[in-house]
PDB file of N, CA and C in Angstrom:
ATOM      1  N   UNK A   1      36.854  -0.679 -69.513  1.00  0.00           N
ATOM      2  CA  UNK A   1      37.872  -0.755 -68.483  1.00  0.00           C
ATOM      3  C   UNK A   1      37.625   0.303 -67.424  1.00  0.00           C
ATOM      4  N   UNK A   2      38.072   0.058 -65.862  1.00  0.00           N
ATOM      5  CA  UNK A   2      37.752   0.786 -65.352  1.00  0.00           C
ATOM      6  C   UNK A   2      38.582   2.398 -65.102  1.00  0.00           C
ATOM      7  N   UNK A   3      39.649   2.210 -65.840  1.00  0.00           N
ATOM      8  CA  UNK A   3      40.523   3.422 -66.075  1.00  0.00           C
ATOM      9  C   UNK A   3      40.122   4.392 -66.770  1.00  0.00           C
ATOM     10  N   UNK A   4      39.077   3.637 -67.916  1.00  0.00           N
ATOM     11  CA  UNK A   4      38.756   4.793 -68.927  1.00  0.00           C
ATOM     12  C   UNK A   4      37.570   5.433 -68.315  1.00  0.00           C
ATOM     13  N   UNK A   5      36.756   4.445 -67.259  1.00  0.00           N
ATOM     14  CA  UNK A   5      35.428   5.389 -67.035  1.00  0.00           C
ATOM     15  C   UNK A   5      36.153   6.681 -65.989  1.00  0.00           C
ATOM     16  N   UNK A   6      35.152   7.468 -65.798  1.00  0.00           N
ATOM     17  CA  UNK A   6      35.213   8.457 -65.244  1.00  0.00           C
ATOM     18  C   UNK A   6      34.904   8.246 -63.448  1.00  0.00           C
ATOM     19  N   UNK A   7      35.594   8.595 -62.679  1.00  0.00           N
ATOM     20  CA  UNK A   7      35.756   8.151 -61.322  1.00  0.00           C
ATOM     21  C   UNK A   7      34.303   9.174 -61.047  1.00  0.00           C
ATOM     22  N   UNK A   8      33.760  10.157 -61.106  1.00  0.00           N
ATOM     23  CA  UNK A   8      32.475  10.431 -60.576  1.00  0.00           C
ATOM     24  C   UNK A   8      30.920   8.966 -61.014  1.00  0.00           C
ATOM     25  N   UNK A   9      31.428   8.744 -62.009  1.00  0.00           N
ATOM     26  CA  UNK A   9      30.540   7.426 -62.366  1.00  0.00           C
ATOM     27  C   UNK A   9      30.440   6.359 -61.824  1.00  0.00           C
ATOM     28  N   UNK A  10      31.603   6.058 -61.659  1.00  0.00           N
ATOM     29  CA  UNK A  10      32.001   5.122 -60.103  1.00  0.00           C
ATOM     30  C   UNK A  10      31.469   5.003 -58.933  1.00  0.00           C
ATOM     31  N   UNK A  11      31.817   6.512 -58.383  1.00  0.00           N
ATOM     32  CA  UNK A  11      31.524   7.008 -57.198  1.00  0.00           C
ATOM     33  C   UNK A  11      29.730   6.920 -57.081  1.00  0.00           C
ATOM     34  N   UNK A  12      28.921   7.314 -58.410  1.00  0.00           N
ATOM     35  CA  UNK A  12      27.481   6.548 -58.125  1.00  0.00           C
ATOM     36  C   UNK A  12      27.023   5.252 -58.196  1.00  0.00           C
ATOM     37  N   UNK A  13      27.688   4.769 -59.233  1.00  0.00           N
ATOM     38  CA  UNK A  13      27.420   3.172 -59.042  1.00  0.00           C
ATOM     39  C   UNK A  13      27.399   2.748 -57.441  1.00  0.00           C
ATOM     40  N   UNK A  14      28.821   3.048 -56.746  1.00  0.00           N
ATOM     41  CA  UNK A  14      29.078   2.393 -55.642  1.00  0.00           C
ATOM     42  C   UNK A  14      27.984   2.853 -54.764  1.00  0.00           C
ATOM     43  N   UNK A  15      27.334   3.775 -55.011  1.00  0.00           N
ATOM     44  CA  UNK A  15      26.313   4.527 -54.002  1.00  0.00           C
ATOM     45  C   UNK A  15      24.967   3.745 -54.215  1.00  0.00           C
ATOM     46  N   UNK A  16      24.793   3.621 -55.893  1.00  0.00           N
ATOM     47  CA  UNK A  16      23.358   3.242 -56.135  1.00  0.00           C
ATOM     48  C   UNK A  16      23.491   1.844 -55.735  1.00  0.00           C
ATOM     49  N   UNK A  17      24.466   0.786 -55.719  1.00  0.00           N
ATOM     50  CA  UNK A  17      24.960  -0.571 -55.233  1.00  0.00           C
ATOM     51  C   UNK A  17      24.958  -0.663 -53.673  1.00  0.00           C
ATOM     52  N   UNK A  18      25.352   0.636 -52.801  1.00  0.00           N
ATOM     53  CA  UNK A  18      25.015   0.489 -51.479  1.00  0.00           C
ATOM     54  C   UNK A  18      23.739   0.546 -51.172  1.00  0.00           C
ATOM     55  N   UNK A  19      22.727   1.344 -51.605  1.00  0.00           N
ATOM     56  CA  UNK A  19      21.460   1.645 -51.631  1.00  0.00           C
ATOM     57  C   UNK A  19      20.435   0.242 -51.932  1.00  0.00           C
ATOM     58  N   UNK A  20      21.070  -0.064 -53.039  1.00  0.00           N
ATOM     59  CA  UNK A  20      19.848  -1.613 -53.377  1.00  0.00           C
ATOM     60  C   UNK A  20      20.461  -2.494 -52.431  1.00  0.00           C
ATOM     61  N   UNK A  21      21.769  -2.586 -51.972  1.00  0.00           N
ATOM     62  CA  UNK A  21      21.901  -3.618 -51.084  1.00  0.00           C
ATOM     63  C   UNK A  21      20.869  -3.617 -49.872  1.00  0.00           C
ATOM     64  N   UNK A  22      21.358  -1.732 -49.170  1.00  0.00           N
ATOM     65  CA  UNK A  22      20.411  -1.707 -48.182  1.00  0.00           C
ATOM     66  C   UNK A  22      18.739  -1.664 -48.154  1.00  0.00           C
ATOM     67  N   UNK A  23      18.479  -1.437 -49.185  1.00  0.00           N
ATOM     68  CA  UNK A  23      16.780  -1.575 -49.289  1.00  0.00           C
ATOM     69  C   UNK A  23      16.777  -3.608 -49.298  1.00  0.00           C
ATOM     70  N   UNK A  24      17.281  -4.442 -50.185  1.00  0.00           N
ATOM     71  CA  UNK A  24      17.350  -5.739 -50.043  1.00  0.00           C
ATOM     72  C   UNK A  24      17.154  -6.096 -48.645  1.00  0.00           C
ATOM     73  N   UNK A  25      18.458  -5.939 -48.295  1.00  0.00           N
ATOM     74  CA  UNK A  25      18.432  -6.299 -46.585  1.00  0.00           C
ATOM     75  C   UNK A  25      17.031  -5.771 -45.715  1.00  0.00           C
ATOM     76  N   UNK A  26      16.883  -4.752 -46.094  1.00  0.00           N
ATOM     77  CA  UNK A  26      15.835  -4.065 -45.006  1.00  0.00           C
ATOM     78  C   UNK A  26      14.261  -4.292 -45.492  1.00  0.00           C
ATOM     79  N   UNK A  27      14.126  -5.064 -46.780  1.00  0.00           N
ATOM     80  CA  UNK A  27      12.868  -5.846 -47.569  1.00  0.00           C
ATOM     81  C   UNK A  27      13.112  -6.378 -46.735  1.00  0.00           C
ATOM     82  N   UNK A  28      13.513  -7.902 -47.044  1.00  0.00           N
ATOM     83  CA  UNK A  28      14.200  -8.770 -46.145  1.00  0.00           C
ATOM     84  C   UNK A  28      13.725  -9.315 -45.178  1.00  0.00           C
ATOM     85  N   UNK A  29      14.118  -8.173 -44.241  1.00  0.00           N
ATOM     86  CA  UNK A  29      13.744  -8.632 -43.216  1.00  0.00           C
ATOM     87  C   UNK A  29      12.409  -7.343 -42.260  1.00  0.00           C
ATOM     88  N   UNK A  30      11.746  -6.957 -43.459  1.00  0.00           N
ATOM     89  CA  UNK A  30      10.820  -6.103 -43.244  1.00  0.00           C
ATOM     90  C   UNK A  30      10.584  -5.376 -42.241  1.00  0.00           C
ATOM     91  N   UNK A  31      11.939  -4.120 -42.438  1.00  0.00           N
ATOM     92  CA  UNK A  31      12.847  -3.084 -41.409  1.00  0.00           C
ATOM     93  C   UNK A  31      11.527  -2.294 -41.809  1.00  0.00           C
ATOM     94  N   UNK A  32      11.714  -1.488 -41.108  1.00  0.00           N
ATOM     95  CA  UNK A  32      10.489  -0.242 -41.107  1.00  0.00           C
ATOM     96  C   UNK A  32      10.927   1.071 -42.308  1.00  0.00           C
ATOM     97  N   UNK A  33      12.523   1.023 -42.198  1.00  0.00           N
ATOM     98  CA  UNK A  33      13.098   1.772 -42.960  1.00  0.00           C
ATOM     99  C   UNK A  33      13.223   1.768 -44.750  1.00  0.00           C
ATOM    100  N   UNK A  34      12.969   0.626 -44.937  1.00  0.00           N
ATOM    101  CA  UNK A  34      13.258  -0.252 -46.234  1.00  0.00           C
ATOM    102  C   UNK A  34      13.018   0.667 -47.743  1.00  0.00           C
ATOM    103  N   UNK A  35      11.611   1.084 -47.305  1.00  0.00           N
ATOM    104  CA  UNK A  35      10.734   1.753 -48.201  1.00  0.00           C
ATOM    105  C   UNK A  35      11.434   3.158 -48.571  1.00  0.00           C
ATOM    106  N   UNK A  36      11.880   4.085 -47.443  1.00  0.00           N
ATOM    107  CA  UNK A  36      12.598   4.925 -47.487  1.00  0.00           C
ATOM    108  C   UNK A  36      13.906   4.946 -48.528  1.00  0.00           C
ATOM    109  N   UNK A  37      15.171   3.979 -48.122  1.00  0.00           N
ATOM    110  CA  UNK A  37      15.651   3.626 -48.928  1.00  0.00           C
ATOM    111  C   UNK A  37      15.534   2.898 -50.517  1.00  0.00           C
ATOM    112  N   UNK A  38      14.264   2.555 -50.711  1.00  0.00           N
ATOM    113  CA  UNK A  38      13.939   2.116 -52.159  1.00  0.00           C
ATOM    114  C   UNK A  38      14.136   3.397 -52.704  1.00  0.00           C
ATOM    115  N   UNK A  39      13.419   4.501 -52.102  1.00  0.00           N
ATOM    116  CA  UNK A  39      13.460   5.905 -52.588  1.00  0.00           C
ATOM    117  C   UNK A  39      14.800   6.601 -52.684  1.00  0.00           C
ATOM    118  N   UNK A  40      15.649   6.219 -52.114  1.00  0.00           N
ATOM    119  CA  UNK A  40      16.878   6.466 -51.767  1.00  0.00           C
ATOM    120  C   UNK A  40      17.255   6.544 -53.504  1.00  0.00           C
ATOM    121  N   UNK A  41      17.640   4.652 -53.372  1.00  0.00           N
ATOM    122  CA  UNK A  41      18.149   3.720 -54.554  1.00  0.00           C
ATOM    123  C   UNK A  41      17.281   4.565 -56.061  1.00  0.00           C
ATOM    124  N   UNK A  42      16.404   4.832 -55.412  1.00  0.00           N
ATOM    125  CA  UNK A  42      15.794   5.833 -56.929  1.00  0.00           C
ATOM    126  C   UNK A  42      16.107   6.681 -57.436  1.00  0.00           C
ATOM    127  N   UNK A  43      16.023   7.496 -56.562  1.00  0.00           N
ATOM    128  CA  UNK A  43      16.860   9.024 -57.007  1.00  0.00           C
ATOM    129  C   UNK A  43      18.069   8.929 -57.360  1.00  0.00           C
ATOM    130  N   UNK A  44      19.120   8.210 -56.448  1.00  0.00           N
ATOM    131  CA  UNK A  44      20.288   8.286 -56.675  1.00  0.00           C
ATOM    132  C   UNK A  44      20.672   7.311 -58.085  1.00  0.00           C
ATOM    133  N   UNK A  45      19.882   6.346 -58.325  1.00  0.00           N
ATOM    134  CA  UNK A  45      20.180   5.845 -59.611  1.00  0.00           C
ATOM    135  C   UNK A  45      19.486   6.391 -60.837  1.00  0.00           C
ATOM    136  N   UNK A  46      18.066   7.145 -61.005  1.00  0.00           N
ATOM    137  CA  UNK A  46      17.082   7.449 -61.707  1.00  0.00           C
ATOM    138  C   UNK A  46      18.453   9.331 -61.794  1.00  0.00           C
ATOM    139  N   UNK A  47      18.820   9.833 -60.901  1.00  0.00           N
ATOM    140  CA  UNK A  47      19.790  11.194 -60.960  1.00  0.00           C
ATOM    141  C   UNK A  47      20.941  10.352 -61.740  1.00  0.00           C
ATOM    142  N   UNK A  48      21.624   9.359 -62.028  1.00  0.00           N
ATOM    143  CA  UNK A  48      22.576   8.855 -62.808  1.00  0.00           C
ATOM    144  C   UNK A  48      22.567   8.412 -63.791  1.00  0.00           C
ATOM    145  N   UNK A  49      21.504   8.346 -63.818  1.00  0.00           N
ATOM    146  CA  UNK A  49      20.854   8.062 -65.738  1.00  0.00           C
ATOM    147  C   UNK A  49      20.859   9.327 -66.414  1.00  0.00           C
ATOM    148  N   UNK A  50      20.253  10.057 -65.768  1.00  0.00           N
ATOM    149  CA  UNK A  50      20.136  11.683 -66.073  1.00  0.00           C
ATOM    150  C   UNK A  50      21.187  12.285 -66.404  1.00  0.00           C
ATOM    151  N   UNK A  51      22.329  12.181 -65.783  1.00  0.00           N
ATOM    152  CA  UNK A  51      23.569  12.965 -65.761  1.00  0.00           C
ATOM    153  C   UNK A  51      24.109  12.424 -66.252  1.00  0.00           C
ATOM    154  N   UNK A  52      24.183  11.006 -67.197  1.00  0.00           N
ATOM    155  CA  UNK A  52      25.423  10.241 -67.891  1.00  0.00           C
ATOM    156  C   UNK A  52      25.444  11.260 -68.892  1.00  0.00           C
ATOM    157  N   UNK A  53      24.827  12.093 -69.828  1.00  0.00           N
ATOM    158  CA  UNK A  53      24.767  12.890 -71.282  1.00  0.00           C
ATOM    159  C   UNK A  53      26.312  13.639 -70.658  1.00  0.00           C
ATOM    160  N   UNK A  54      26.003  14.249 -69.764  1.00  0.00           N
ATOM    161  CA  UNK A  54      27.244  15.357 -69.246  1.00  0.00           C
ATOM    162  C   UNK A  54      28.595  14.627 -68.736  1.00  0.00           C
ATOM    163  N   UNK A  55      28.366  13.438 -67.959  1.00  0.00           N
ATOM    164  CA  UNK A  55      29.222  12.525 -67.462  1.00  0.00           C
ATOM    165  C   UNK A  55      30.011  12.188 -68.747  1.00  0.00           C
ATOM    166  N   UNK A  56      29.414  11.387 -69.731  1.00  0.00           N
ATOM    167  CA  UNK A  56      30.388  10.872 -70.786  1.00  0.00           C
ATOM    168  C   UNK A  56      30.585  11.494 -71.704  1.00  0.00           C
ATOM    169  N   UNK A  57      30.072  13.030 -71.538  1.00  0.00           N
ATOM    170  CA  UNK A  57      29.760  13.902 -72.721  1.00  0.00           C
ATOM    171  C   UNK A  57      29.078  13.321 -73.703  1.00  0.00           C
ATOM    172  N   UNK A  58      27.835  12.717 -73.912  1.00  0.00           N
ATOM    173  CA  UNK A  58      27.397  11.619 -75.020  1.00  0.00           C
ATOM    174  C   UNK A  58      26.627  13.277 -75.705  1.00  0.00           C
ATOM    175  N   UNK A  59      26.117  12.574 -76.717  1.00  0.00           N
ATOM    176  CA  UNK A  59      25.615  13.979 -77.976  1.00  0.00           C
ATOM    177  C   UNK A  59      24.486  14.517 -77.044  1.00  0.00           C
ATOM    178  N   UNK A  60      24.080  15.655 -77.872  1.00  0.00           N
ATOM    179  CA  UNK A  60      22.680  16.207 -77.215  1.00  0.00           C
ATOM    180  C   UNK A  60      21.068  15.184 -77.321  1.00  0.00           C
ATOM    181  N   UNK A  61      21.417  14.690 -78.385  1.00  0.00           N
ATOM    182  CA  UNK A  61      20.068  13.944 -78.831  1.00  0.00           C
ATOM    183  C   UNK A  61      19.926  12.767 -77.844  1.00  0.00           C
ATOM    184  N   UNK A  62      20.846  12.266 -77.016  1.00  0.00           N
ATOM    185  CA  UNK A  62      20.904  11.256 -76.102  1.00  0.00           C
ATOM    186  C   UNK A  62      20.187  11.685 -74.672  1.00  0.00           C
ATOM    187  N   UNK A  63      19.665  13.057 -75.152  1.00  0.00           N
ATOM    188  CA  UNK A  63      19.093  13.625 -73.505  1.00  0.00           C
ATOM    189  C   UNK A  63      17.826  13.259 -73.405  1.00  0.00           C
ATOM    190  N   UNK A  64      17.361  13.158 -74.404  1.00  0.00           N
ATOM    191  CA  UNK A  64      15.807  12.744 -73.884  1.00  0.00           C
ATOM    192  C   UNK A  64      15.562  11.213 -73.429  1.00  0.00           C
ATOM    193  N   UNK A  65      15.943  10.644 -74.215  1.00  0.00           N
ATOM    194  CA  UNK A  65      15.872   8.750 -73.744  1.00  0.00           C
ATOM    195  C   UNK A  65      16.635   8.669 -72.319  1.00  0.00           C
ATOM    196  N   UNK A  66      17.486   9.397 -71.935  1.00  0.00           N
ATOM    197  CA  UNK A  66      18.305   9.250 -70.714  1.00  0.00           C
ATOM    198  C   UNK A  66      17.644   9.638 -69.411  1.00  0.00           C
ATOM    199  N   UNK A  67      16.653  11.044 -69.536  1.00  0.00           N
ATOM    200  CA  UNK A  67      15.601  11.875 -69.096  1.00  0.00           C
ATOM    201  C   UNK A  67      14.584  11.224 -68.977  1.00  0.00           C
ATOM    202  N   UNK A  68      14.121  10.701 -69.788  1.00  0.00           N
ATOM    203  CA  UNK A  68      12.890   9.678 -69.692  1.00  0.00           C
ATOM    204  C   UNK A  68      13.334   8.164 -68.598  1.00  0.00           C
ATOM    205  N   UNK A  69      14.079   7.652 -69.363  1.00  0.00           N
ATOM    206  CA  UNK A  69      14.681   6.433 -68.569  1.00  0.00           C
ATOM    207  C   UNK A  69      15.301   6.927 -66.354  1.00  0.00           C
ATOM    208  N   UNK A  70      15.624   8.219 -66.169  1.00  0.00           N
ATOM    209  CA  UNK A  70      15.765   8.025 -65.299  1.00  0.00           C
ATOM    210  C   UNK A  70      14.023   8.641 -64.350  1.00  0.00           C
ATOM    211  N   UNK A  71      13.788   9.132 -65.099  1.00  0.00           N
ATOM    212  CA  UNK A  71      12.233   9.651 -64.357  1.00  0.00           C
ATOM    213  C   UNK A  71      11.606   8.370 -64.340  1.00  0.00           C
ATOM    214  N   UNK A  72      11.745   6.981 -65.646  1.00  0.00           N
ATOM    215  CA  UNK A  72      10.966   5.574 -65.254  1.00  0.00           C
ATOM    216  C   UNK A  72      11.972   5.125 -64.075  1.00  0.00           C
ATOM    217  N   UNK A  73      12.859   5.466 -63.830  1.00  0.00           N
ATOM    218  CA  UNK A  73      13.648   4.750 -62.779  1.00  0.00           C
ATOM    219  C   UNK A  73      13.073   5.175 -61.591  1.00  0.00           C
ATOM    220  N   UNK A  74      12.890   6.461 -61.345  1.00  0.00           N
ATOM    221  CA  UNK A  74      12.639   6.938 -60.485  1.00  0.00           C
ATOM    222  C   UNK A  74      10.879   6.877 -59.879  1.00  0.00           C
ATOM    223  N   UNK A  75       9.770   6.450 -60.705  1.00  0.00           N
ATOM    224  CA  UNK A  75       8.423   6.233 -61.030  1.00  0.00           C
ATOM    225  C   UNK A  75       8.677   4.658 -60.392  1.00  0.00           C
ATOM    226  N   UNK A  76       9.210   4.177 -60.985  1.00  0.00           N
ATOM    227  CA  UNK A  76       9.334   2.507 -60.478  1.00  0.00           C
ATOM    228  C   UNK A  76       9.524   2.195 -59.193  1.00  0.00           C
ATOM    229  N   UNK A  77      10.694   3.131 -58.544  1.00  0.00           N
ATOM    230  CA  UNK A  77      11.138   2.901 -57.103  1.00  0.00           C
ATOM    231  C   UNK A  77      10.342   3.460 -56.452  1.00  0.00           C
ATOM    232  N   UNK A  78       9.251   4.164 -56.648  1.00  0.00           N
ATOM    233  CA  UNK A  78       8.262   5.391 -55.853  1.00  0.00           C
ATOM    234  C   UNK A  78       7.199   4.012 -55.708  1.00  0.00           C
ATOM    235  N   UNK A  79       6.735   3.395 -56.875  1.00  0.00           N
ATOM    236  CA  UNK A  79       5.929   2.241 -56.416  1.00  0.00           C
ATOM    237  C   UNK A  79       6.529   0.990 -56.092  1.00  0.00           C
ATOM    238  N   UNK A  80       7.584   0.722 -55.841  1.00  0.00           N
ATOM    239  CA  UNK A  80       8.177  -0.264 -54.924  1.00  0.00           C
ATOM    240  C   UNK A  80       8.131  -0.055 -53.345  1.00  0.00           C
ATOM    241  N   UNK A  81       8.193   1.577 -53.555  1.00  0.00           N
ATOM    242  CA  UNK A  81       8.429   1.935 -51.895  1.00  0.00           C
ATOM    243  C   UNK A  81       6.985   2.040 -51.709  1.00  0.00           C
ATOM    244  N   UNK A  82       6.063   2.377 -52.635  1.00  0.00           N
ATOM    245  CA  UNK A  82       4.641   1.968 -51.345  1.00  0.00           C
ATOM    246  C   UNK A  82       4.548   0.613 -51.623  1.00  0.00           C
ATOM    247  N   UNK A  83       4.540  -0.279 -52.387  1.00  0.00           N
ATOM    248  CA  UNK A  83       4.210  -1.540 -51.970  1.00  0.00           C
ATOM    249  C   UNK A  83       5.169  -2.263 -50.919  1.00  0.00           C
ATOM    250  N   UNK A  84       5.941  -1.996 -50.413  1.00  0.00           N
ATOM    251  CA  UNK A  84       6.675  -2.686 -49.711  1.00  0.00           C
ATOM    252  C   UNK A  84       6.893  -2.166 -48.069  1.00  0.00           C
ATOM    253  N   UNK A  85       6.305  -0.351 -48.010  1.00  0.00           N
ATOM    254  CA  UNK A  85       5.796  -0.368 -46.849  1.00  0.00           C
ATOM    255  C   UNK A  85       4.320  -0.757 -46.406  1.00  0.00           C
ATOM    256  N   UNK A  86       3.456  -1.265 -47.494  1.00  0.00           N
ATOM    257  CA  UNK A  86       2.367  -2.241 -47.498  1.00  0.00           C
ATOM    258  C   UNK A  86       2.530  -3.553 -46.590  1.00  0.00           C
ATOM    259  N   UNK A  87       3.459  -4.127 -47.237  1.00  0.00           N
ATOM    260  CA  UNK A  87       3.762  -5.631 -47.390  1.00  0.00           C
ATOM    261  C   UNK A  87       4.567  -5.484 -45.397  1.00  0.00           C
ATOM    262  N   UNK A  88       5.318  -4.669 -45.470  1.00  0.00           N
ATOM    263  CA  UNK A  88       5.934  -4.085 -44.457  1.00  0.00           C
ATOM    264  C   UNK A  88       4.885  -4.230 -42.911  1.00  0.00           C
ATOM    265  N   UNK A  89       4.268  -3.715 -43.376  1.00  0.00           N
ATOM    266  CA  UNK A  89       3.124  -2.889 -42.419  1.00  0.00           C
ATOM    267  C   UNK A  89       2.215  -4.231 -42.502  1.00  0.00           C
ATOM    268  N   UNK A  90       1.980  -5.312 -42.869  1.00  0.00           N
ATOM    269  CA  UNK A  90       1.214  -6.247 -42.753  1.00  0.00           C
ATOM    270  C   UNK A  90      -0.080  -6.589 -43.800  1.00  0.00           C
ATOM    271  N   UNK A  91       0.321  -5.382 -44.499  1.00  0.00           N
ATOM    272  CA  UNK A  91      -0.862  -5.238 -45.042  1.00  0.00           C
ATOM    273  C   UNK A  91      -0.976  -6.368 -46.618  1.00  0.00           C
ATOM    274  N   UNK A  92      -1.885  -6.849 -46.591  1.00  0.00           N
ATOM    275  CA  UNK A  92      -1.997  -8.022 -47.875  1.00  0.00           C
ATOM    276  C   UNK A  92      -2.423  -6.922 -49.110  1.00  0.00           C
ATOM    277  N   UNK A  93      -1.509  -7.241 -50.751  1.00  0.00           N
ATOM    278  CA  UNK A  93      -2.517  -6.709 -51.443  1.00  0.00           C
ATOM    279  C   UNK A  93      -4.480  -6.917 -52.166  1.00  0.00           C
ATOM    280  N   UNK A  94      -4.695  -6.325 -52.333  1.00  0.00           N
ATOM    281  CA  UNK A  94      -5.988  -6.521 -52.836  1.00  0.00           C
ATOM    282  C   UNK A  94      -5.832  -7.500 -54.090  1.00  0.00           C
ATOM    283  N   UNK A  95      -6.218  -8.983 -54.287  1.00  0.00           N
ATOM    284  CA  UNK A  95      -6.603  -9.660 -55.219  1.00  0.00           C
ATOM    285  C   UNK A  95      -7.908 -10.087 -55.623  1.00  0.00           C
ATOM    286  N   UNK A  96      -8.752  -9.322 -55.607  1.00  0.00           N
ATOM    287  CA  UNK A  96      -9.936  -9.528 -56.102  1.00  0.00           C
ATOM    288  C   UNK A  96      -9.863  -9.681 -57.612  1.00  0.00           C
TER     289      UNK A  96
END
């Protein structure tokens, strides 16, 4: 329910949800900016994975899978944002 979560948890969702919208839109329609914001959507969601241990107070042993999972979050969106100022920029990938 949304009473029981914690309103700072919220407050990133709604951020990391503005962020993928705006990288979508700006894929899309292959804005110059797009790539930037993938990086955006990374941090700010790959930093909310990170901080749920403290957010929900979850145990200590929950820090490493959470730590790991937001650094892959954050690894993932780093290669979205160069392939897509690739794709952006005109550039075809290599299929050899």
């Amino acid at each position: 329910r949304w009473a029981d979560s914690p309103m700072l948890l919220m407050y990133l969702q709604l951020l990391c949800g503005a962020f993928a919208l705006a990288a979508a839109i700006g894929v899309w329609l292959r804005l110059r900016w797009a790539p930037a914001v993938i990086v955006l959507y990374g941090v700010a969601a790959g930093g909310m994975v990170m901080s749920l241990r403290s957010i929900l107070d979850l145990p200590a042993d929950a820090r490493t899978g959470l730590i790991l999972g937001g650094m892959a979050t954050i690894a993932v969106c780093l290669l979205l944002a160069w392939y897509a100022r690739r794709a952006i920029a005109g550039e075809e990938p290599n299929r050899d």
